[in-house]
N, C-alpha and C. Protein backbone atom coordinates (compact mmCIF):
# COMPACT_ATOMS: atom_id res chain seq x y z
N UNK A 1 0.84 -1.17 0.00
CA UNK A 1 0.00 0.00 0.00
C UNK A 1 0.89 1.25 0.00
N UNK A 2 0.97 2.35 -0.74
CA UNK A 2 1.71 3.15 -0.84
C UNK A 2 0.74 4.42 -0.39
N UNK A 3 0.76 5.34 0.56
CA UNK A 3 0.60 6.78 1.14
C UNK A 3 0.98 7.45 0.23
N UNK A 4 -0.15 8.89 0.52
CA UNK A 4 -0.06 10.16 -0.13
C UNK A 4 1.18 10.53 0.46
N UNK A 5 1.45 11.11 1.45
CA UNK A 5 2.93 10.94 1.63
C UNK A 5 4.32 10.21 1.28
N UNK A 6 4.31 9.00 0.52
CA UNK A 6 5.11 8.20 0.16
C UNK A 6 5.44 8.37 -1.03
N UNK A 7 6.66 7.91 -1.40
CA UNK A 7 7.34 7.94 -2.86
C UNK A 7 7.01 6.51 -3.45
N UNK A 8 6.62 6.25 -4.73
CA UNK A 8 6.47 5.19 -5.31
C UNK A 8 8.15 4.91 -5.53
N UNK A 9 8.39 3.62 -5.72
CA UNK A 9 9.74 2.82 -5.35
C UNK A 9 10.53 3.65 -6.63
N UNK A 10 9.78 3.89 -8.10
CA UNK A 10 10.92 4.10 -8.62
C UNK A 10 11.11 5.64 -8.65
N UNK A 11 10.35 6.87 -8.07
CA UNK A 11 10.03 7.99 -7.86
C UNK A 11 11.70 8.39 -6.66
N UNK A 12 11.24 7.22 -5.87
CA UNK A 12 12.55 7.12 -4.69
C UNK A 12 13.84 7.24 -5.35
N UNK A 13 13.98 6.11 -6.66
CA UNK A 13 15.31 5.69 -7.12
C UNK A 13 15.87 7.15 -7.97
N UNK A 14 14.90 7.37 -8.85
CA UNK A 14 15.65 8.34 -9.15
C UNK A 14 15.42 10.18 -8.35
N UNK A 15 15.12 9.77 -7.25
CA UNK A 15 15.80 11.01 -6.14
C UNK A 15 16.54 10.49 -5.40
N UNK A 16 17.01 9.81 -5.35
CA UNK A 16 18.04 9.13 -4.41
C UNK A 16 19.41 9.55 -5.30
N UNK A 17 19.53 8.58 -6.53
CA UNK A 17 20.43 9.19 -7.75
C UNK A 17 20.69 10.06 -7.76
N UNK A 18 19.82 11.09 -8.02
CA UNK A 18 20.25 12.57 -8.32
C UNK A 18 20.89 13.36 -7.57
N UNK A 19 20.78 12.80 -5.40
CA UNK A 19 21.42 13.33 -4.91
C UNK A 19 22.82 12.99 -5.30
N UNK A 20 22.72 11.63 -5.09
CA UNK A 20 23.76 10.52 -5.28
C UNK A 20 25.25 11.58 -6.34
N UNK A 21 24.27 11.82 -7.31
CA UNK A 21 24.88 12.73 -8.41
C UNK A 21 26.14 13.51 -8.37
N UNK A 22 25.53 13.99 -7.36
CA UNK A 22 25.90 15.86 -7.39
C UNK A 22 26.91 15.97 -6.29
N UNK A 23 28.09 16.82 -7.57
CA UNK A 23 29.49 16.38 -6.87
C UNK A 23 30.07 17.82 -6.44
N UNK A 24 30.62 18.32 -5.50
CA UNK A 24 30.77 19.77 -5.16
C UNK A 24 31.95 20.05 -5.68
N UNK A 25 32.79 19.04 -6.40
CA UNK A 25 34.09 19.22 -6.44
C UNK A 25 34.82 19.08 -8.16
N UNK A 26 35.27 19.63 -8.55
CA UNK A 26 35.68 19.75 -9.84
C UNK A 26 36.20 18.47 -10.40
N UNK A 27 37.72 18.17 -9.46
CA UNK A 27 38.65 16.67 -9.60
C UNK A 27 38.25 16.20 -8.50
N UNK A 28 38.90 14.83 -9.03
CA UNK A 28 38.62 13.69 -8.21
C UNK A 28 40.12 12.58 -8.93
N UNK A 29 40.55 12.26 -7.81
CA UNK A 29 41.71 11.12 -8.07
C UNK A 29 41.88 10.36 -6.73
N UNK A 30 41.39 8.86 -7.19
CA UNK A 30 41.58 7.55 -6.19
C UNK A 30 43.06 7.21 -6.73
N UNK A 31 43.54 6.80 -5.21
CA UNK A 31 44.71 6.07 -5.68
C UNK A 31 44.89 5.13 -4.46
N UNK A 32 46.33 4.32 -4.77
CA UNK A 32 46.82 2.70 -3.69
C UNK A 32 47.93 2.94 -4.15
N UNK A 33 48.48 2.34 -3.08
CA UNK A 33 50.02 1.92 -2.70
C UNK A 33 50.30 1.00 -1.61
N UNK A 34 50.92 0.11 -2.05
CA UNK A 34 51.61 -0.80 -1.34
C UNK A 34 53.08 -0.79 -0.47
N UNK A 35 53.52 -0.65 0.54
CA UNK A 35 54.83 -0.25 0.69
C UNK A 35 55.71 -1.05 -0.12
N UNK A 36 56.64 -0.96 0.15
CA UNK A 36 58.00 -1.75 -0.10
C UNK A 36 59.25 -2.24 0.61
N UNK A 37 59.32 -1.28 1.60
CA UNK A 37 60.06 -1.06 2.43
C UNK A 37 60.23 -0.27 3.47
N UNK A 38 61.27 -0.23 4.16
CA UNK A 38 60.90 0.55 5.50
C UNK A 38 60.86 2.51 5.32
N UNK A 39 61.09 2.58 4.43
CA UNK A 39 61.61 4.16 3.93
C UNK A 39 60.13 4.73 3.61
N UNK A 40 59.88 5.91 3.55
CA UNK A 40 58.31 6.88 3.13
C UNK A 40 58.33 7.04 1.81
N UNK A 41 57.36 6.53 1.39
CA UNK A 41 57.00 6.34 0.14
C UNK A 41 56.12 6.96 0.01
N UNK A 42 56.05 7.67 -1.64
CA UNK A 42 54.75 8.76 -2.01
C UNK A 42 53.34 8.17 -2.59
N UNK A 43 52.57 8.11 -2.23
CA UNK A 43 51.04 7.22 -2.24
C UNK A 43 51.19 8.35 -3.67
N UNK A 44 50.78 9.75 -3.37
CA UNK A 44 50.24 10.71 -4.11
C UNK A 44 50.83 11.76 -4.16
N UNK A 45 51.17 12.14 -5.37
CA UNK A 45 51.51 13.60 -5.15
C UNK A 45 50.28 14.17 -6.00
N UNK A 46 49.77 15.53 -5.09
CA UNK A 46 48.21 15.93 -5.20
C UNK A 46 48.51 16.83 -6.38
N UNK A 47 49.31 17.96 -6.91
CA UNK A 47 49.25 18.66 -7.91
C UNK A 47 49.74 18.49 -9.20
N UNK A 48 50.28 16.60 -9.17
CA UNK A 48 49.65 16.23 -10.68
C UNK A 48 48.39 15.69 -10.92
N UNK A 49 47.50 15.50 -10.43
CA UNK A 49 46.11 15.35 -10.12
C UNK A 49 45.00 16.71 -10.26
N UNK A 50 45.43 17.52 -9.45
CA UNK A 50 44.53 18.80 -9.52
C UNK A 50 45.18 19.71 -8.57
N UNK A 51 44.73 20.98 -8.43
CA UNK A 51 45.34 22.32 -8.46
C UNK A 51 45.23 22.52 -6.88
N UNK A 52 43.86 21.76 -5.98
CA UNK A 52 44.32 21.57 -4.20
C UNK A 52 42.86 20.14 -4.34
N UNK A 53 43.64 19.64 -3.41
CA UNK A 53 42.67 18.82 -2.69
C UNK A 53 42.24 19.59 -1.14
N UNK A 54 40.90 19.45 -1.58
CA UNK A 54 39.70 19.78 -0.43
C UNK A 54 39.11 19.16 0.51
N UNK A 55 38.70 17.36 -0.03
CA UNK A 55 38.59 16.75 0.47
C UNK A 55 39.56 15.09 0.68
N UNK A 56 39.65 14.59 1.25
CA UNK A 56 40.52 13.45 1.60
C UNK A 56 39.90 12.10 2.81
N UNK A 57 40.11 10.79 1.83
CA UNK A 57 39.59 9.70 2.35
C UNK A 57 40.22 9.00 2.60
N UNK A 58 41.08 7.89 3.51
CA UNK A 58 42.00 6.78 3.13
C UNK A 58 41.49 5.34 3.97
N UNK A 59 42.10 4.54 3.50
CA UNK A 59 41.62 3.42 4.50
C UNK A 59 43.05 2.66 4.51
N UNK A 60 43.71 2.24 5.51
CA UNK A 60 44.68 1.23 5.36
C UNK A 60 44.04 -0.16 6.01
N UNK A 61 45.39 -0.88 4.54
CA UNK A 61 44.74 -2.52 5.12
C UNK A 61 45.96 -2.88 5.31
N UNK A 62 45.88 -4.19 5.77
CA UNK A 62 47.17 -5.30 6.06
C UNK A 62 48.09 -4.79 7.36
N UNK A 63 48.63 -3.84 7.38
CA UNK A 63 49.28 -3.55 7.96
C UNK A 63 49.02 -1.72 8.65
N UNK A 64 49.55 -1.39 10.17
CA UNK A 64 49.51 -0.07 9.90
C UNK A 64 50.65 0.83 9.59
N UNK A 65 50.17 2.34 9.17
CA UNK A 65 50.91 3.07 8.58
C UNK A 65 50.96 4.31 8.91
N UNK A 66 52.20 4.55 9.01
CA UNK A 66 52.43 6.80 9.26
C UNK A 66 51.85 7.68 7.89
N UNK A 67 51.40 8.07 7.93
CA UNK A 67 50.51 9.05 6.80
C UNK A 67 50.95 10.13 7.07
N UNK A 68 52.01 11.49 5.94
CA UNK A 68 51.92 12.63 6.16
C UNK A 68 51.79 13.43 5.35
N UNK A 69 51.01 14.44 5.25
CA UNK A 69 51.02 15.21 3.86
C UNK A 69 51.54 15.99 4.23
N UNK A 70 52.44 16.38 2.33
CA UNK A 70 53.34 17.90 2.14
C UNK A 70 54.38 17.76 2.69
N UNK A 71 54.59 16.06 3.24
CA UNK A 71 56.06 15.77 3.70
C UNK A 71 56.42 14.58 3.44
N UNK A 72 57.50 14.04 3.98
CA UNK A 72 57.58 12.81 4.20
C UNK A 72 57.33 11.80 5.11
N UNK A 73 56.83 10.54 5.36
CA UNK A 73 56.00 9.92 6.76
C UNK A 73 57.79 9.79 8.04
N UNK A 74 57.01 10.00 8.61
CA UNK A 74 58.18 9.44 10.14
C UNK A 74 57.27 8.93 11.02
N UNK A 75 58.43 8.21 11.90
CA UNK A 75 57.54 7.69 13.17
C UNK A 75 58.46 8.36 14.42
N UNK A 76 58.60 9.45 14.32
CA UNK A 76 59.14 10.76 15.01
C UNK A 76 57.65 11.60 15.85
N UNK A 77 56.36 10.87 15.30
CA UNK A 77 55.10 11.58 15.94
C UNK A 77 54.79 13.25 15.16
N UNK A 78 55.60 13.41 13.99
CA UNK A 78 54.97 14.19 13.33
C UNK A 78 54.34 13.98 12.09
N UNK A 79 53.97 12.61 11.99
CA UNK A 79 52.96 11.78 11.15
C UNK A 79 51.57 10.88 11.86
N UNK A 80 50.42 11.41 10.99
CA UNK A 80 49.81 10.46 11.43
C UNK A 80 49.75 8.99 11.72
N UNK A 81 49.57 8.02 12.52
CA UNK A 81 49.66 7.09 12.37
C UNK A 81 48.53 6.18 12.34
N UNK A 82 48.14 5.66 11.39
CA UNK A 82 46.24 5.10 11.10
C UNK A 82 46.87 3.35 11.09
N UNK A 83 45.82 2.82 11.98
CA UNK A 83 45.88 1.42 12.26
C UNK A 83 45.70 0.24 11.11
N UNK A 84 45.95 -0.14 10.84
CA UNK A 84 45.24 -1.90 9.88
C UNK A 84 43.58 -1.83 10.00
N UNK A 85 43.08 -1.52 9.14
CA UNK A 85 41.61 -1.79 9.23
C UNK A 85 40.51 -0.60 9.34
N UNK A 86 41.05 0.20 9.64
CA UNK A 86 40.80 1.62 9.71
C UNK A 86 40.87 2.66 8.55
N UNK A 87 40.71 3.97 9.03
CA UNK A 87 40.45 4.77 7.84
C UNK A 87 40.47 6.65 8.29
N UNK A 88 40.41 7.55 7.47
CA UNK A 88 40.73 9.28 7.79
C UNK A 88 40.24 9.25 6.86
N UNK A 89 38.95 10.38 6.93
CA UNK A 89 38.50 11.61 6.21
C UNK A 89 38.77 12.94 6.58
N UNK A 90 39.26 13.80 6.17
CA UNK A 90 38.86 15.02 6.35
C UNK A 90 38.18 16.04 5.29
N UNK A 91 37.19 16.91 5.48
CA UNK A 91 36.96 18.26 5.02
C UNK A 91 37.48 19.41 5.10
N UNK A 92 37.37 20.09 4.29
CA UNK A 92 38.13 21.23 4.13
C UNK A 92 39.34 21.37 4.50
N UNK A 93 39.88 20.55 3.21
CA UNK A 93 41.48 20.89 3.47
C UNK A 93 42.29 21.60 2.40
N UNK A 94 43.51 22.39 2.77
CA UNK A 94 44.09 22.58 1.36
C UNK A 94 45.39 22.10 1.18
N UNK A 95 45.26 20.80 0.22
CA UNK A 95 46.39 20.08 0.17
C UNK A 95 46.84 20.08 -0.94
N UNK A 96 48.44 20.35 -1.50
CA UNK A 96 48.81 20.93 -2.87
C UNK A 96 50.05 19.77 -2.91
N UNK A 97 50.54 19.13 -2.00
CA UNK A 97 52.10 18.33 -2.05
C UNK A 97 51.66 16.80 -2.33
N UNK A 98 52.65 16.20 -1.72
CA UNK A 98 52.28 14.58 -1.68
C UNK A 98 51.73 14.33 -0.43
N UNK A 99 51.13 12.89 -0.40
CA UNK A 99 51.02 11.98 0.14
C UNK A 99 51.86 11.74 0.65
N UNK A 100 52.62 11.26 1.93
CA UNK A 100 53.23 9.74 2.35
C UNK A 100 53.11 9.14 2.73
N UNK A 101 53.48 7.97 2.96
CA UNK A 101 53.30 7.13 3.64
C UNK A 101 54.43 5.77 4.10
N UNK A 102 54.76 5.78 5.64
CA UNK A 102 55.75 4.42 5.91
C UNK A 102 55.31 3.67 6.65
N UNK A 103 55.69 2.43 6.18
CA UNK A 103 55.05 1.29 7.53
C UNK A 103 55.36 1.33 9.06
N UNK A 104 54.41 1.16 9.59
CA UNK A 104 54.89 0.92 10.95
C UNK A 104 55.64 -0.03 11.77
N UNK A 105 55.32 -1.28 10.61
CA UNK A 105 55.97 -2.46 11.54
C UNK A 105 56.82 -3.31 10.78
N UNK A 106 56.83 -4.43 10.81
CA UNK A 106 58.43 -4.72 9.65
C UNK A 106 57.67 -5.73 8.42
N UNK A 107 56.06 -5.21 8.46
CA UNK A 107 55.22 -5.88 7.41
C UNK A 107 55.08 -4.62 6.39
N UNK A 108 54.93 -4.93 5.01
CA UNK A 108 54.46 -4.06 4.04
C UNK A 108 53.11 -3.95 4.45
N UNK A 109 52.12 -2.62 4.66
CA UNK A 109 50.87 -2.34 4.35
C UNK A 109 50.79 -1.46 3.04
N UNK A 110 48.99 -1.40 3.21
CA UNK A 110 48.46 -0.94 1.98
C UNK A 110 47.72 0.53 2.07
N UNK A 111 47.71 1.34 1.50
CA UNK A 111 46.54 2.54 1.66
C UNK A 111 46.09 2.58 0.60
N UNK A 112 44.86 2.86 0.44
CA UNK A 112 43.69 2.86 -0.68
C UNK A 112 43.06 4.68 -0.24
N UNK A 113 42.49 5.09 -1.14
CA UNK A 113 42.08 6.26 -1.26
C UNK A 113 41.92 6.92 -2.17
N UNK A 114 41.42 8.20 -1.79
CA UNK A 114 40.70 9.48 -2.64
C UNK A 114 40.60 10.61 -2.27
N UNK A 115 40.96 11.45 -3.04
CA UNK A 115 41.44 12.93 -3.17
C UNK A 115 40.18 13.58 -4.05
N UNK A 116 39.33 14.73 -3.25
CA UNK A 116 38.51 15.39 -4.31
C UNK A 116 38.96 17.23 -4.30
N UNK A 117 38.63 17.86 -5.48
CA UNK A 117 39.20 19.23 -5.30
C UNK A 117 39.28 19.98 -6.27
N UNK A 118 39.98 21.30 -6.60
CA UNK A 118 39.65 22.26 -7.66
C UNK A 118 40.40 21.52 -8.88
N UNK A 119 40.16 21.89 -10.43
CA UNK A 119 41.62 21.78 -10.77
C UNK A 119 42.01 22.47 -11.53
């Protein structure tokens, strides 16, 4: 039984979509990296991609990892450090350098992610 108040199912689908749609952001670049070794390695560098990243997503798997942007990762505590299984978003950011990223432990991990922003 569907209500005057109610959306018929496919009335729903395509308003759902359309929000779904609508993107605030000009670029967009997903990227992964796998370590290699114990040294900081660049996941991303953001301004061959687009002109700033605004927004930022990551998830690491397998292993955890120091994350630093506009530098290089350390485990000196002036890098983030995001766990195995976990994940960082932020809004409103303005990020123009690289990515890094080094393992934490004497396993290679992974970061997966996405960068959205002007370009």
């Amino acid at each position: 039984m569907v209500y005057a108040h109610q959306f018929k199912s496919d009335e729903q689908i395509k308003l759902r979509l359309g929000f779904e749609l609508m993107q605030p952001f000009e670029a967009f670049k997903p990227f992964t990296l796998t370590t290699s070794s114990a040294d900081a390695e660049t996941a991303l560098t953001v301004s061959t991609a687009m002109t700033e990243a605004n927004h930022i997503t990551l998830m690491v798997d397998k292993q955890d990892l120091y994350v630093n942007f506009n530098g290089d990762a350390t485990n000196d505590g002036t890098s983030m450090l995001i766990p195995a299984g976990t994940g960082y978003t932020e809004d409103f950011i303005r990020l123009t350098g690289k990515i890094s990223v080094m393992r934490a432990g004497t396993f290679n991990g992974r970061i997966i992610g996405a960068v959205w922003g002007t370009s």
